[in-house]
Protein backbone atom coordinates (compact mmCIF):
# COMPACT_ATOMS: atom_id res chain seq x y z
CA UNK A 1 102.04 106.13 76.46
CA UNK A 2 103.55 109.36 77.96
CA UNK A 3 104.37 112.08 75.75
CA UNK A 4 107.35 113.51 77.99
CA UNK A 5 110.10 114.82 76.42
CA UNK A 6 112.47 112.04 78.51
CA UNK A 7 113.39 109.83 75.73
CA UNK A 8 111.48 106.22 75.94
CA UNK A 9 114.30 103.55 76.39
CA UNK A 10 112.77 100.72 73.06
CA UNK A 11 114.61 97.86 75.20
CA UNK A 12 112.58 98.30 78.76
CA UNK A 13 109.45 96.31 79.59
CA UNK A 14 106.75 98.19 79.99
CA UNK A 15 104.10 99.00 82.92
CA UNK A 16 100.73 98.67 82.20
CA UNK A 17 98.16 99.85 84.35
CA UNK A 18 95.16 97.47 84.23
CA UNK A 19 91.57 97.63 85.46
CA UNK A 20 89.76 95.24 86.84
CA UNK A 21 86.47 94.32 87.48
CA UNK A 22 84.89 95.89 90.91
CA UNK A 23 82.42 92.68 91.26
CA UNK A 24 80.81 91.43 88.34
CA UNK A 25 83.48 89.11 86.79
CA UNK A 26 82.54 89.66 83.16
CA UNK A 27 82.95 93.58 82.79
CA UNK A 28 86.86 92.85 82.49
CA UNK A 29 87.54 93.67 79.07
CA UNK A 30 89.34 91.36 76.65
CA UNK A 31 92.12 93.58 76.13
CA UNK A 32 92.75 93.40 80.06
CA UNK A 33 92.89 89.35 79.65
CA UNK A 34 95.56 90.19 76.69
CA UNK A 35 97.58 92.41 78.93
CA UNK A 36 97.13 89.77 82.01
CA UNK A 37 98.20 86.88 79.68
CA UNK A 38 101.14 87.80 78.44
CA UNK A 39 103.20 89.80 80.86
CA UNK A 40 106.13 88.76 83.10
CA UNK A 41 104.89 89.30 86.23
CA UNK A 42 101.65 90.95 87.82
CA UNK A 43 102.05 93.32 90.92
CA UNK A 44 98.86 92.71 92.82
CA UNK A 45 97.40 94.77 95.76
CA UNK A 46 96.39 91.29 98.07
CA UNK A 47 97.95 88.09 95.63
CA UNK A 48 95.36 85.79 97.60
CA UNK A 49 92.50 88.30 95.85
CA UNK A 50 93.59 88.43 92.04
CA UNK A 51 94.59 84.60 92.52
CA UNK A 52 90.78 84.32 92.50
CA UNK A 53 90.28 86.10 89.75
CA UNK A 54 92.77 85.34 87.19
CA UNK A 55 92.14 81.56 88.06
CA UNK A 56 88.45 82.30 86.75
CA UNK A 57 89.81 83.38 83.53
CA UNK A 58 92.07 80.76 83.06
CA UNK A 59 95.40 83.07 83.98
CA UNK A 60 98.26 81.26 85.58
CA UNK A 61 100.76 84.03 85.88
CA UNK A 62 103.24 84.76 88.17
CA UNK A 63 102.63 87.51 91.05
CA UNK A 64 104.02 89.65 93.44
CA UNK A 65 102.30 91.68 96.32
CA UNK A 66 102.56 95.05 95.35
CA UNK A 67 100.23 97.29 98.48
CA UNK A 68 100.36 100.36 100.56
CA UNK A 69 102.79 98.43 102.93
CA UNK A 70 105.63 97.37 101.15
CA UNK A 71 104.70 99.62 98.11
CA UNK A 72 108.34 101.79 98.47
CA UNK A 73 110.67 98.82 98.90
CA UNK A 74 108.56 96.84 96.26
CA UNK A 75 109.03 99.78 93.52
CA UNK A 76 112.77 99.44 93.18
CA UNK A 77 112.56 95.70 92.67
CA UNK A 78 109.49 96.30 89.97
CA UNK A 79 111.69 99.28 88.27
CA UNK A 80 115.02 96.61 87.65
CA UNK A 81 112.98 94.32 86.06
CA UNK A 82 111.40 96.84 83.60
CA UNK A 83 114.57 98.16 83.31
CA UNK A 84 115.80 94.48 82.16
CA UNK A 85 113.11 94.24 79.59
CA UNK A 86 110.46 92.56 81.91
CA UNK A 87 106.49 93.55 80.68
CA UNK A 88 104.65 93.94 84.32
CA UNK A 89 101.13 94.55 85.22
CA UNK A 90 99.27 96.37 87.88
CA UNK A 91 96.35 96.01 89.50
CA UNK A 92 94.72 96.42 92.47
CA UNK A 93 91.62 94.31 94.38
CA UNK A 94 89.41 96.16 92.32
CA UNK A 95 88.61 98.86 89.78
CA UNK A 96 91.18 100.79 88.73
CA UNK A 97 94.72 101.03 90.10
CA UNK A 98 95.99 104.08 91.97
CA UNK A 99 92.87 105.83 92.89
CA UNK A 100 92.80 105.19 96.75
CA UNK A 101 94.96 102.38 96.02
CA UNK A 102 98.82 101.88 95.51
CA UNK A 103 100.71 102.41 92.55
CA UNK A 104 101.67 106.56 91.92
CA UNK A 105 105.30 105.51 93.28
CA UNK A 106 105.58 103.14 91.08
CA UNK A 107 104.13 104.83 87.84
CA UNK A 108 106.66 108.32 88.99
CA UNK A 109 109.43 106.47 89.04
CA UNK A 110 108.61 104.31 85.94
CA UNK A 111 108.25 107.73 84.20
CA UNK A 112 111.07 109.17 85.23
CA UNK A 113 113.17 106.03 83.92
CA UNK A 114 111.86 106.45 80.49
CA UNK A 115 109.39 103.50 81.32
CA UNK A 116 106.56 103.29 78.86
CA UNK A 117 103.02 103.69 81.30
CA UNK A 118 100.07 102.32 79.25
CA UNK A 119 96.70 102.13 80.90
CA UNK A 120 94.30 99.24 80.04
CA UNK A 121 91.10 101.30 81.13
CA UNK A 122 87.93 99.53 82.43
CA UNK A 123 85.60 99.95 85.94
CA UNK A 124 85.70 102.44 88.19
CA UNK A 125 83.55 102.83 91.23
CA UNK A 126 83.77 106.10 91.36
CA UNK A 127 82.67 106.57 87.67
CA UNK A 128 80.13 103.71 88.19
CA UNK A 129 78.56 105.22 91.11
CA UNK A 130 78.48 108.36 89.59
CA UNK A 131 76.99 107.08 86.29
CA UNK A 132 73.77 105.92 88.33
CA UNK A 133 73.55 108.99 90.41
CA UNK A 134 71.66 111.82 88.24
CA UNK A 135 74.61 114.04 88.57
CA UNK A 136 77.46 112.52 86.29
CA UNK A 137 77.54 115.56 84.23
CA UNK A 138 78.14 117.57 86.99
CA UNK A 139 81.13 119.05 88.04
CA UNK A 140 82.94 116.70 91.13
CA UNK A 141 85.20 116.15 93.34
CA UNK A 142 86.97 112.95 94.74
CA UNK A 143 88.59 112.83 97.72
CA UNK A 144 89.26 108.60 97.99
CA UNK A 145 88.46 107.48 101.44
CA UNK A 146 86.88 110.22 103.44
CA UNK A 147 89.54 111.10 106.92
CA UNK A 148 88.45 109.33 110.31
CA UNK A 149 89.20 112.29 112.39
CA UNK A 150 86.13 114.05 113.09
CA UNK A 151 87.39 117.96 112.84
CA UNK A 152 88.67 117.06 109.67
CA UNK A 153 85.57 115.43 108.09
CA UNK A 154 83.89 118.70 109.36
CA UNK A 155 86.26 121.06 107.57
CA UNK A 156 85.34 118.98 104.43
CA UNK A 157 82.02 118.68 104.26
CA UNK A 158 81.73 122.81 105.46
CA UNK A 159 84.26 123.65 102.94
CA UNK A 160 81.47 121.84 100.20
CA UNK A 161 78.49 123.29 101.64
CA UNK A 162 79.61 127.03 101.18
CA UNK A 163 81.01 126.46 97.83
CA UNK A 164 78.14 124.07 96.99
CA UNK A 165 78.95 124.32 92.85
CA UNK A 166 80.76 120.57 92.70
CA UNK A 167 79.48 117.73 93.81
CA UNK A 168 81.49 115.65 96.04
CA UNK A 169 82.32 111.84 96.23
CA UNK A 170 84.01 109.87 98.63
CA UNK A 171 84.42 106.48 99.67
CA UNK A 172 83.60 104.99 103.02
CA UNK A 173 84.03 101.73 104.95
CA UNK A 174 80.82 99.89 106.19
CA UNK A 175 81.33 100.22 109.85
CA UNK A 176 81.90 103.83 109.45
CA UNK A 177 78.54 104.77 107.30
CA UNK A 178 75.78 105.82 110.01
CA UNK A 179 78.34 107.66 112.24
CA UNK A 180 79.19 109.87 108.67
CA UNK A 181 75.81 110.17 108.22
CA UNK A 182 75.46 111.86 111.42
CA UNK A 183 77.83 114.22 111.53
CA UNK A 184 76.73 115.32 107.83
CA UNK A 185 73.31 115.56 108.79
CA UNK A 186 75.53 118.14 111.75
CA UNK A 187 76.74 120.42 108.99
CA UNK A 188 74.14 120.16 106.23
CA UNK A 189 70.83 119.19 107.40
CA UNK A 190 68.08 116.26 107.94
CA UNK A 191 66.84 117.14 104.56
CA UNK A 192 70.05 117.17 102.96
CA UNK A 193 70.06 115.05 99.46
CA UNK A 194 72.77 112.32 98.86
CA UNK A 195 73.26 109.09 96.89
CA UNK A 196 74.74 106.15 98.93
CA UNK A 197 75.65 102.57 96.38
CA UNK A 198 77.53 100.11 97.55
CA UNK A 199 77.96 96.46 96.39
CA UNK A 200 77.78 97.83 92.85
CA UNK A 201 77.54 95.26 89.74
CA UNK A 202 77.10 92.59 91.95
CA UNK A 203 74.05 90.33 93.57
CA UNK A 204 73.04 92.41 96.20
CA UNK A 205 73.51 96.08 93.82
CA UNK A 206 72.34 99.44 96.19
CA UNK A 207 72.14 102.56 95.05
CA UNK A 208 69.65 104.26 97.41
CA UNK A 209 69.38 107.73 97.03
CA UNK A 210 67.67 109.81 99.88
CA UNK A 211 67.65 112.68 102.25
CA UNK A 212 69.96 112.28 105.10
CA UNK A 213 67.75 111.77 107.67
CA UNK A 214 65.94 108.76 105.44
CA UNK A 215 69.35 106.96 105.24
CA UNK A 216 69.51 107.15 108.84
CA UNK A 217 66.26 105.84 109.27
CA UNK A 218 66.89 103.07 106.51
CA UNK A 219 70.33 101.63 108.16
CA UNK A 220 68.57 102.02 111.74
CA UNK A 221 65.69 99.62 111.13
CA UNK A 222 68.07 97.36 109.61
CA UNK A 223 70.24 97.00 112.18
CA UNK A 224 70.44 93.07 112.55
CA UNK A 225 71.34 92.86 108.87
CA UNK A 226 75.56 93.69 109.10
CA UNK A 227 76.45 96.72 106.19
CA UNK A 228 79.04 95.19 104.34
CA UNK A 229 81.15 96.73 101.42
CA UNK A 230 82.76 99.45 100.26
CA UNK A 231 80.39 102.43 100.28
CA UNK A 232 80.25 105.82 97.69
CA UNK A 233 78.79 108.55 99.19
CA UNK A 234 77.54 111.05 96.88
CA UNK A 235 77.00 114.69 98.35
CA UNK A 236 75.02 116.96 95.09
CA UNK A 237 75.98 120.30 94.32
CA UNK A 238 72.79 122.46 95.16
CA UNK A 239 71.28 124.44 92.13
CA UNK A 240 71.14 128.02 92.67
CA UNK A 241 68.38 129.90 92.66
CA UNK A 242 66.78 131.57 89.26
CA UNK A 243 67.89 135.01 89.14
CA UNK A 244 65.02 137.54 90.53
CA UNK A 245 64.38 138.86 86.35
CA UNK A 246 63.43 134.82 85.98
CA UNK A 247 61.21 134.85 88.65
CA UNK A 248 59.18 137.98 87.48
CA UNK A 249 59.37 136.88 83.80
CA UNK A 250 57.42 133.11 86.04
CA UNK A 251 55.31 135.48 87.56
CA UNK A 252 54.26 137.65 84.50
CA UNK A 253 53.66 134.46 82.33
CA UNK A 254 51.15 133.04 85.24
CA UNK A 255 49.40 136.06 85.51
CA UNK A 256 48.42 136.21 81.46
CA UNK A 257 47.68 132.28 81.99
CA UNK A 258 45.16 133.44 84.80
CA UNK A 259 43.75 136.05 83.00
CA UNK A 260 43.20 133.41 80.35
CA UNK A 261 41.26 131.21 82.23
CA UNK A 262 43.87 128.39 82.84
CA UNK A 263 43.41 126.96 86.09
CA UNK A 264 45.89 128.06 88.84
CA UNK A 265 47.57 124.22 89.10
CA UNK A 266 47.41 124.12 85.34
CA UNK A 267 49.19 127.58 84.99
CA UNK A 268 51.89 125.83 87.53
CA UNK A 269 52.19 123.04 85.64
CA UNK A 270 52.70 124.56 82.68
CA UNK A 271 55.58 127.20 84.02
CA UNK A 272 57.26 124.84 85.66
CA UNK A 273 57.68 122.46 82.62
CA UNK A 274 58.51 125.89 80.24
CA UNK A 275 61.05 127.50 83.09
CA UNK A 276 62.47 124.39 84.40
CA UNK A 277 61.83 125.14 87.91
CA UNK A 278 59.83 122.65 90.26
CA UNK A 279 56.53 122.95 91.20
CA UNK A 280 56.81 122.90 94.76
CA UNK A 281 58.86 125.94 94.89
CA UNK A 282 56.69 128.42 92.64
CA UNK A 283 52.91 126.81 93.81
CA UNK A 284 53.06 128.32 96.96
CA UNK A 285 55.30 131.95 96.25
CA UNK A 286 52.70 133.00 93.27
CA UNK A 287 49.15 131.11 95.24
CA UNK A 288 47.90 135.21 95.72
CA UNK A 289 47.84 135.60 91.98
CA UNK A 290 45.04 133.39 91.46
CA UNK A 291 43.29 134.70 95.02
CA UNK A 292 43.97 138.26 93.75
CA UNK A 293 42.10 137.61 90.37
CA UNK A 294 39.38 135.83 91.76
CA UNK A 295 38.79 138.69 93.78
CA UNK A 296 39.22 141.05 90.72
């Protein structure tokens, strides 16, 4: 419930904002079955979709096509009958309502009725995606669908590569995927690190997580297989680099490792486990040490 200071009116319905499952039918929690069970009506993104669904768990309940479309003249009509005590329910096709899918009209206007909001939390592809992705705990930022216009993409993606400190998630349509994979491989590079999942918590589950240049190479010699579903792209924040005092306090430690007879992969080994830094990056800067002591 919102904690505004416009007084909650006890004799309106209420809105509740329910999540639903993104593909695997039994992640919908039971208190989402509750909330589906027992309203008035149910304002559904596409009626044909959550007809599906709520006939799988046994919900015959009345609906009304709630979308992007119709989603202003709809709101009005959904705000009388809360207003005349009616409990409604939204959801959209999948996952949670309202992010890159309808519904903020509705909810503003609920709020600013004295509507009581309550969300019925549950899946989320973007916190799904993200959960799977090594960088959850990271600072992110969603931008829903990512824009078709080219120059616009651009500006993103350079925007995220010069202040590379979040990491950034967007969804993208199938048919779109190798063409944004191009033009990010045009402002980052071929080696460029991201996590692509699509068709998450269902059969055919992906979550394939490669340089830019390898997802290329994967959708290209797949190309009589059709990409189908919704797609999260996952662009990493890049760590920055150990401050210089770091890298002599590496170099120091290697040097009395050396001098005590551990072997130069071994000394690697061990600073990179103790410093946290990979391997690849300090075997080859600090390889004269152990020439330069042989010698000695």
């Amino acid at each position: 419930m919102h904690n505004f200071s416009k007084k909650k009116q006890p004799y309106y319905g209420s809105l509740y904002v329910v999540a639903t499952p993104i593909g695997n039918i039994n992640d919908i929690s039971k208190r989402a079955i509750d909330i589906l069970s027992g309203v008035d009506l149910i304002a559904s993104e596409d009626t044909r979709h959550s007809k599906k669904l709520l006939n799988s768990i046994g919900i015959k309940a009345k609906q009304i096509s709630y979308n992007k479309h119709n989603e202003a003249k709809i709101s009005d009509k959904l705000i009388q009958l809360l207003i005349d005590g009616k409990n409604i329910a939204l959801i959209s096709d999948a996952g949670t309502p309202t992010l890159s899918d309808p519904g903020d009209n509705l909810i503003r206007k609920s709020i600013q009725k004295g509507i009581t909001v309550s969300p019925i939390p549950g899946p989320s592809a973007i916190t799904t995606a993200l959960s799977v992705s090594g960088h959850g705990s990271e600072n992110f930022l969603f931008i829903g669908f990512l824009p078709r216009k080219l120059s616009n993409k651009e500006e993103i993606f350079r925007e995220h590569k010069k202040n590379n400190n979040y990491t950034l998630v967007f969804f993208e349509s199938p048919n779109r995927v190798l063409k944004t994979l191009k033009d990010i491989k045009n402002i980052y590079s071929d080696e460029k690190n991201l996590i692509i999942t699509r068709e998450l918590t269902k059969i055919y589950e992906e979550v394939n997580d490669h340089s830019v240049e390898g997802h290329i190479k994967n959708l290209i010699s797949n190309n009589s297989e059709k990409i189908k579903g919704e797609h999260v792209f996952i662009i990493p924040a890049t760590l920055k680099k150990k401050e210089n005092k770091d890298y002599f306090e590496i170099e120091q430690f290697i040097i009395t490792l050396l001098e005590n007879d551990i072997p130069y992969s071994k000394a690697i080994k061990v600073a990179s486990t103790i410093y946290k830094v990979n391997k690849s990056q300090i075997y080859k800067k600090y390889i004269k040490l152990a020439k330069k002591l042989d010698k000695d």
